[in-house]
PDB file of N, CA and C in Angstrom:
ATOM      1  N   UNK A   1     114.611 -57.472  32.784  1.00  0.00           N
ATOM      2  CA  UNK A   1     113.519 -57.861  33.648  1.00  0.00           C
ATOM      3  C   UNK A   1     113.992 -57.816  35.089  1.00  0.00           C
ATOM      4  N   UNK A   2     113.438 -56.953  36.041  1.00  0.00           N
ATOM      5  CA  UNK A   2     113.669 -57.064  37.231  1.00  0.00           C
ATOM      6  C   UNK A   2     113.130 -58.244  38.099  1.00  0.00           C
ATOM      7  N   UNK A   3     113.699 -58.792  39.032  1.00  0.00           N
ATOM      8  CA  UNK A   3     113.532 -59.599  39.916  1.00  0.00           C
ATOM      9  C   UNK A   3     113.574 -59.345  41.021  1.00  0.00           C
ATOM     10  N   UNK A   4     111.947 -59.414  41.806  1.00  0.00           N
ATOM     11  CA  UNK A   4     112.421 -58.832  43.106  1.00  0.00           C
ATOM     12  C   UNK A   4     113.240 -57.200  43.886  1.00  0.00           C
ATOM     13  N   UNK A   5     113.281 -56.635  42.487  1.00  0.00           N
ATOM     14  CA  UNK A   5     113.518 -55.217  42.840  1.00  0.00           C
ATOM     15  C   UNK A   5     115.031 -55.275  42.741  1.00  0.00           C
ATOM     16  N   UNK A   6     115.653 -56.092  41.987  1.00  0.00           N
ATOM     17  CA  UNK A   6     117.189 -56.673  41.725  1.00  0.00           C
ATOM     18  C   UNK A   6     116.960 -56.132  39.718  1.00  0.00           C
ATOM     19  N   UNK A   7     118.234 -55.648  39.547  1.00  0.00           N
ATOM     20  CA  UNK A   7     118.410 -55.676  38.170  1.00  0.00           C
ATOM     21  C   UNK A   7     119.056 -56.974  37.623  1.00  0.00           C
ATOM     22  N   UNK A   8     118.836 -56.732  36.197  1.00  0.00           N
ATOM     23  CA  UNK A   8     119.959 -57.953  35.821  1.00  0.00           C
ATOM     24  C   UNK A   8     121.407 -58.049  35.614  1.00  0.00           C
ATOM     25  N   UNK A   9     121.854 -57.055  35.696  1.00  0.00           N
ATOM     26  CA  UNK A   9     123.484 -56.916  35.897  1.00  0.00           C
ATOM     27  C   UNK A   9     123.465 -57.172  37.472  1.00  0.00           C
ATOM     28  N   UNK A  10     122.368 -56.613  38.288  1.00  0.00           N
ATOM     29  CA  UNK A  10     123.269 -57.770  39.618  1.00  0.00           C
ATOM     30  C   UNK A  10     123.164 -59.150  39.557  1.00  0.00           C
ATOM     31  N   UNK A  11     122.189 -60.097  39.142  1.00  0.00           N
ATOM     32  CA  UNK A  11     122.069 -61.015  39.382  1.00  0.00           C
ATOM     33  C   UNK A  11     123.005 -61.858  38.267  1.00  0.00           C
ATOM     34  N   UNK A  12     123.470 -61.052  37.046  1.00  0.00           N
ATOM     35  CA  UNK A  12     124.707 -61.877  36.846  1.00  0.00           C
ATOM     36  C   UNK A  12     125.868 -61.640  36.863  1.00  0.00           C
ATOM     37  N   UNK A  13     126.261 -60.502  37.954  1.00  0.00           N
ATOM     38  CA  UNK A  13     127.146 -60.361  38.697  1.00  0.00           C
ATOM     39  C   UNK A  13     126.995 -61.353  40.112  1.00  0.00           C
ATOM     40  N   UNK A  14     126.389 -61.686  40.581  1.00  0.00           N
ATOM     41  CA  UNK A  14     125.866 -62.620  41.649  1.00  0.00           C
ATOM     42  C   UNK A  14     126.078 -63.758  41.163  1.00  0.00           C
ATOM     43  N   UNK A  15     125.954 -64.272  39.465  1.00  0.00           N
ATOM     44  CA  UNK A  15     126.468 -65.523  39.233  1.00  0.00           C
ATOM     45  C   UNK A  15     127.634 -65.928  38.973  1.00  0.00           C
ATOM     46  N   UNK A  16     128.253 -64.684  38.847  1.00  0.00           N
ATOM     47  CA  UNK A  16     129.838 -64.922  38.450  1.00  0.00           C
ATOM     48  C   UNK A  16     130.748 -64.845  39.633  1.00  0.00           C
ATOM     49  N   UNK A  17     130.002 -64.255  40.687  1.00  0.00           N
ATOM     50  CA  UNK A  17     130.718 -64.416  42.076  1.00  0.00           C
ATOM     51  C   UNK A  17     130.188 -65.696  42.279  1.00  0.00           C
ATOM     52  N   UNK A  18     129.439 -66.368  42.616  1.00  0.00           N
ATOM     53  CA  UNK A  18     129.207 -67.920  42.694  1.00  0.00           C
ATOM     54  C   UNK A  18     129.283 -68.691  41.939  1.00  0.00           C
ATOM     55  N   UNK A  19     129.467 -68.875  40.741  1.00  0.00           N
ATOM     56  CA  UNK A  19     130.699 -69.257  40.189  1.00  0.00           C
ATOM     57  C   UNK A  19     131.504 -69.146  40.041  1.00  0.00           C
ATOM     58  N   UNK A  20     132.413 -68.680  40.306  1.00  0.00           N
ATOM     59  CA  UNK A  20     133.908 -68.689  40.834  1.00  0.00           C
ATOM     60  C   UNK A  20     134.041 -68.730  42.121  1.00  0.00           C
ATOM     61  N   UNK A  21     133.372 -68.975  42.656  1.00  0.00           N
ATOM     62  CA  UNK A  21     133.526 -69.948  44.143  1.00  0.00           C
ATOM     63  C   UNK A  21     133.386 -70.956  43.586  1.00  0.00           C
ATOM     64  N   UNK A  22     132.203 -71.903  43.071  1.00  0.00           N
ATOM     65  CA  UNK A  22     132.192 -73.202  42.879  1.00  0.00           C
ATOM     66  C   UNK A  22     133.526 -73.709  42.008  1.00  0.00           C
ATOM     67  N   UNK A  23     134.242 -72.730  40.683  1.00  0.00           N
ATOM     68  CA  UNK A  23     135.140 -73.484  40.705  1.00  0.00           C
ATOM     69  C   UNK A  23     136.811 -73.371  41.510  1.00  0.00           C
ATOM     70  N   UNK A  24     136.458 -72.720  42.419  1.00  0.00           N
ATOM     71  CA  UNK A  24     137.778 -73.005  43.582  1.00  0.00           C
ATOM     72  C   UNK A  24     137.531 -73.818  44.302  1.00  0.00           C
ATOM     73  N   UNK A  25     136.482 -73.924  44.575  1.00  0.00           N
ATOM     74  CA  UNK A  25     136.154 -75.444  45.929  1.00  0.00           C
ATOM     75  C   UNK A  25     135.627 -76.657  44.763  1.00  0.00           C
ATOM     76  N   UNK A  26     135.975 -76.861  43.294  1.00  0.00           N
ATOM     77  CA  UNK A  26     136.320 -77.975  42.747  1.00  0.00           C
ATOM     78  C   UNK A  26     137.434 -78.129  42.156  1.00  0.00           C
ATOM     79  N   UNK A  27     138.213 -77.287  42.134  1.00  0.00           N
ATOM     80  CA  UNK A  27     139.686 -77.301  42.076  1.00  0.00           C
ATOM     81  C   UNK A  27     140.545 -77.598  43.535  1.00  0.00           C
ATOM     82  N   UNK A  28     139.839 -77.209  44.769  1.00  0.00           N
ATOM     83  CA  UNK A  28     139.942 -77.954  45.412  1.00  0.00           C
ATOM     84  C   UNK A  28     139.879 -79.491  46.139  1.00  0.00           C
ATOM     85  N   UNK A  29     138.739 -80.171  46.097  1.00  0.00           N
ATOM     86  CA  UNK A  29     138.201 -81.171  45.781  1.00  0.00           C
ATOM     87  C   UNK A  29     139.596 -81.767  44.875  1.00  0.00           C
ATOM     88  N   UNK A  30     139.199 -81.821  43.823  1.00  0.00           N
ATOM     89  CA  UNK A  30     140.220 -82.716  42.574  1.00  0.00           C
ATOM     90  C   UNK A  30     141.182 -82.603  43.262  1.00  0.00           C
ATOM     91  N   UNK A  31     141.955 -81.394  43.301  1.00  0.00           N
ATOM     92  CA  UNK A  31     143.527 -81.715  44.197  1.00  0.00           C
ATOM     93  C   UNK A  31     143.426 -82.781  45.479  1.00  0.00           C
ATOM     94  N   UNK A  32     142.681 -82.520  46.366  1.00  0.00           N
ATOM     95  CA  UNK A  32     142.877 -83.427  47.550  1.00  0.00           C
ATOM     96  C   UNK A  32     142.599 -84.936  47.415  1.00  0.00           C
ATOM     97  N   UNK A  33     141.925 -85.196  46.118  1.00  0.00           N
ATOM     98  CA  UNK A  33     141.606 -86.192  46.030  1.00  0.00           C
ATOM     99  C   UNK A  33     142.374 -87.194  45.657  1.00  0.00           C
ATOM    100  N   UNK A  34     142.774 -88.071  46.675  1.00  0.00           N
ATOM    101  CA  UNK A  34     143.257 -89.338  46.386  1.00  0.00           C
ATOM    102  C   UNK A  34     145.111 -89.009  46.861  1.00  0.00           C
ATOM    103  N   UNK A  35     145.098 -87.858  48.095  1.00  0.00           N
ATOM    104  CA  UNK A  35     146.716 -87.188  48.030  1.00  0.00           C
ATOM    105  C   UNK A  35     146.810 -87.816  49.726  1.00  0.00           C
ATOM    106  N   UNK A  36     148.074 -87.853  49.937  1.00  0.00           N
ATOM    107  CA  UNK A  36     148.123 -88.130  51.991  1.00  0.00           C
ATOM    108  C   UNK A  36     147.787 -87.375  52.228  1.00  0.00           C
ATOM    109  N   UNK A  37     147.089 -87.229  53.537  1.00  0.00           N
ATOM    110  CA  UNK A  37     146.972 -85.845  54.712  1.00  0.00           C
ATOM    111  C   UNK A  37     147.653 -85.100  54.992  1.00  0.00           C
ATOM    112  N   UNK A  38     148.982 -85.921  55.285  1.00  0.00           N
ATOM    113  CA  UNK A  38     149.927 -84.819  55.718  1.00  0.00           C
ATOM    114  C   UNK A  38     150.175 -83.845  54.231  1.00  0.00           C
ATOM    115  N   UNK A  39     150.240 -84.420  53.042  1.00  0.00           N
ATOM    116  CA  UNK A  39     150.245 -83.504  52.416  1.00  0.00           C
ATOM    117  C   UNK A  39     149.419 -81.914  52.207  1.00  0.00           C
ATOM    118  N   UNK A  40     148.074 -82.490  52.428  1.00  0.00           N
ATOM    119  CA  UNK A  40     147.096 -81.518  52.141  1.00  0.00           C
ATOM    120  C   UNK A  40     147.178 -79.970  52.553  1.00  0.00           C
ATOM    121  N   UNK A  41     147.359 -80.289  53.703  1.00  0.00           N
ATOM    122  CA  UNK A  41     147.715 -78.337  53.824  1.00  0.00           C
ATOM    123  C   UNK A  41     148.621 -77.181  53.073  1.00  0.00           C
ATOM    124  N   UNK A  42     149.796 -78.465  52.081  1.00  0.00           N
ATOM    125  CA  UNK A  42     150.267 -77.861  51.349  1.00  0.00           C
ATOM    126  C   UNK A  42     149.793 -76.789  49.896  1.00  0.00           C
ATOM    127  N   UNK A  43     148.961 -78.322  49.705  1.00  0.00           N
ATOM    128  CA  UNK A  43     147.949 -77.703  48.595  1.00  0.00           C
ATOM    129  C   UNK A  43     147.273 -77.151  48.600  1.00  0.00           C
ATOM    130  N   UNK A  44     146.472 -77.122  49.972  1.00  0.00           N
ATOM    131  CA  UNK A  44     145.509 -75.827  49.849  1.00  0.00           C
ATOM    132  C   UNK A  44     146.365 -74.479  50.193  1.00  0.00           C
ATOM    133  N   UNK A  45     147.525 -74.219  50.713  1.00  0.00           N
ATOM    134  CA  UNK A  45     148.156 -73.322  50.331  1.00  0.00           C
ATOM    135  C   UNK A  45     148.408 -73.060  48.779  1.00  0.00           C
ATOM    136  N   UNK A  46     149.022 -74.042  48.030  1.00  0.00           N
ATOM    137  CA  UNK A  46     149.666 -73.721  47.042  1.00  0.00           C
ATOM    138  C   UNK A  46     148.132 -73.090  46.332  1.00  0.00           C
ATOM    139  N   UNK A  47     146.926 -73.519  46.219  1.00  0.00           N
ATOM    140  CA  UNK A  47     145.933 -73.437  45.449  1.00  0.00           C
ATOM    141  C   UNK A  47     145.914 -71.588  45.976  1.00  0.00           C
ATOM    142  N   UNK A  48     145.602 -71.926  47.513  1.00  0.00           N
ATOM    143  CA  UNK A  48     145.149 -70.428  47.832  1.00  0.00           C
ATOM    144  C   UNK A  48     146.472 -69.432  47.071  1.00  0.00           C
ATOM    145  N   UNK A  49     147.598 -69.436  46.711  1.00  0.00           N
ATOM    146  CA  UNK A  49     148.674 -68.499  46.107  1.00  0.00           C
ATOM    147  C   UNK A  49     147.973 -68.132  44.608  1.00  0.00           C
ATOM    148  N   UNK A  50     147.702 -69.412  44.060  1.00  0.00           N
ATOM    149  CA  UNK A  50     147.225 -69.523  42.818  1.00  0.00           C
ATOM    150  C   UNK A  50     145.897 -68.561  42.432  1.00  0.00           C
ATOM    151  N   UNK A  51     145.035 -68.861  43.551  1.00  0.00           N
ATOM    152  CA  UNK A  51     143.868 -67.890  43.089  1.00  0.00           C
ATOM    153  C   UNK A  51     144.084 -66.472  43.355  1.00  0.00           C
ATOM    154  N   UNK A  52     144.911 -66.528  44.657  1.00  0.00           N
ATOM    155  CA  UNK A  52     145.361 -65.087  44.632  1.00  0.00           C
ATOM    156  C   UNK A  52     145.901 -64.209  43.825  1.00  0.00           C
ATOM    157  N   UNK A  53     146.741 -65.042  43.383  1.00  0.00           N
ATOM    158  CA  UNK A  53     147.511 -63.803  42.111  1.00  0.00           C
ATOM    159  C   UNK A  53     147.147 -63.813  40.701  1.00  0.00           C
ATOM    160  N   UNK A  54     145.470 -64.748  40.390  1.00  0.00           N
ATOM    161  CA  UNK A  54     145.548 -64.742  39.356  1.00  0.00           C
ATOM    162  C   UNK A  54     144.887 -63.516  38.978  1.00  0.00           C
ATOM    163  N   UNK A  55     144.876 -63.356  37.300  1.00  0.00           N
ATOM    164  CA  UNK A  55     144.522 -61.886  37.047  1.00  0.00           C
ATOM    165  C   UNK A  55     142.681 -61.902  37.071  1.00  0.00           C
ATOM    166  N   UNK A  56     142.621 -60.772  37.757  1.00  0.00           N
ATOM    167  CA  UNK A  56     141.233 -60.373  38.008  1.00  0.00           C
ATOM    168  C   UNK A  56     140.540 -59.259  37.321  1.00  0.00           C
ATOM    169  N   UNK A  57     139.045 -59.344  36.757  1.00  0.00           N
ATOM    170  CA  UNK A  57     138.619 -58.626  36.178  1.00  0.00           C
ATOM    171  C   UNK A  57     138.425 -56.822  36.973  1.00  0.00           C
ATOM    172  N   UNK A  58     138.842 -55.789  36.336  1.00  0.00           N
ATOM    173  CA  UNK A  58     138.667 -54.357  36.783  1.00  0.00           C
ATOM    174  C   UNK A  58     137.411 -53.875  36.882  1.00  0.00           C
ATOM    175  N   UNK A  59     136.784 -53.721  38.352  1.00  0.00           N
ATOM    176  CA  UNK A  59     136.000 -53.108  38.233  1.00  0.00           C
ATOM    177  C   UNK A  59     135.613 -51.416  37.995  1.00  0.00           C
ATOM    178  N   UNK A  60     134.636 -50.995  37.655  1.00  0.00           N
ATOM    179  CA  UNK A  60     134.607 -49.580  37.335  1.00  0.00           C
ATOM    180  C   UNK A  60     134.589 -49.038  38.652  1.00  0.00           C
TER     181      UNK A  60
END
C-alpha cells in the first residue's frame, strides 16, 4: 500500500533508521544516568566507539 506516493520498503526502512536512533539516545540516557559530570564525556565517547564499529547491515 502506498502512502503518499512513498512505498513500503521506504517507510520501513525509515523505521529502522529511527529506530536505531531511538535506541542510541536510550543507551545513552541509561549510561549517564546517575554517573559524575566530569565523567560523562567519557562515555559518550566510549558509546560513540561502540556504535561505530558495530556490525552493520549491507546495503545493495
Amino acid at each position: 500500500m502506498a502512502l503518499l506516493g512513498e512505498s513500503a520498503s521506504t517507510w520501513w526502512l525509515g523505521g529502522i533508521v529511527v529506530g536505531s536512533l531511538l535506541i542510541r539516545l536510550l543507551a545513552l540516557v541509561v549510561a549517564l544516568r546517575g554517573t559524575v559530570p566530569a565523567e560523562r564525556p567519557a562515555i559518550i565517547r566510549a558509546l560513540g566507539e561502540l556504535f561505530r564499529f558495530a556490525p552493520r547491515r549491507k546495503t545493495r
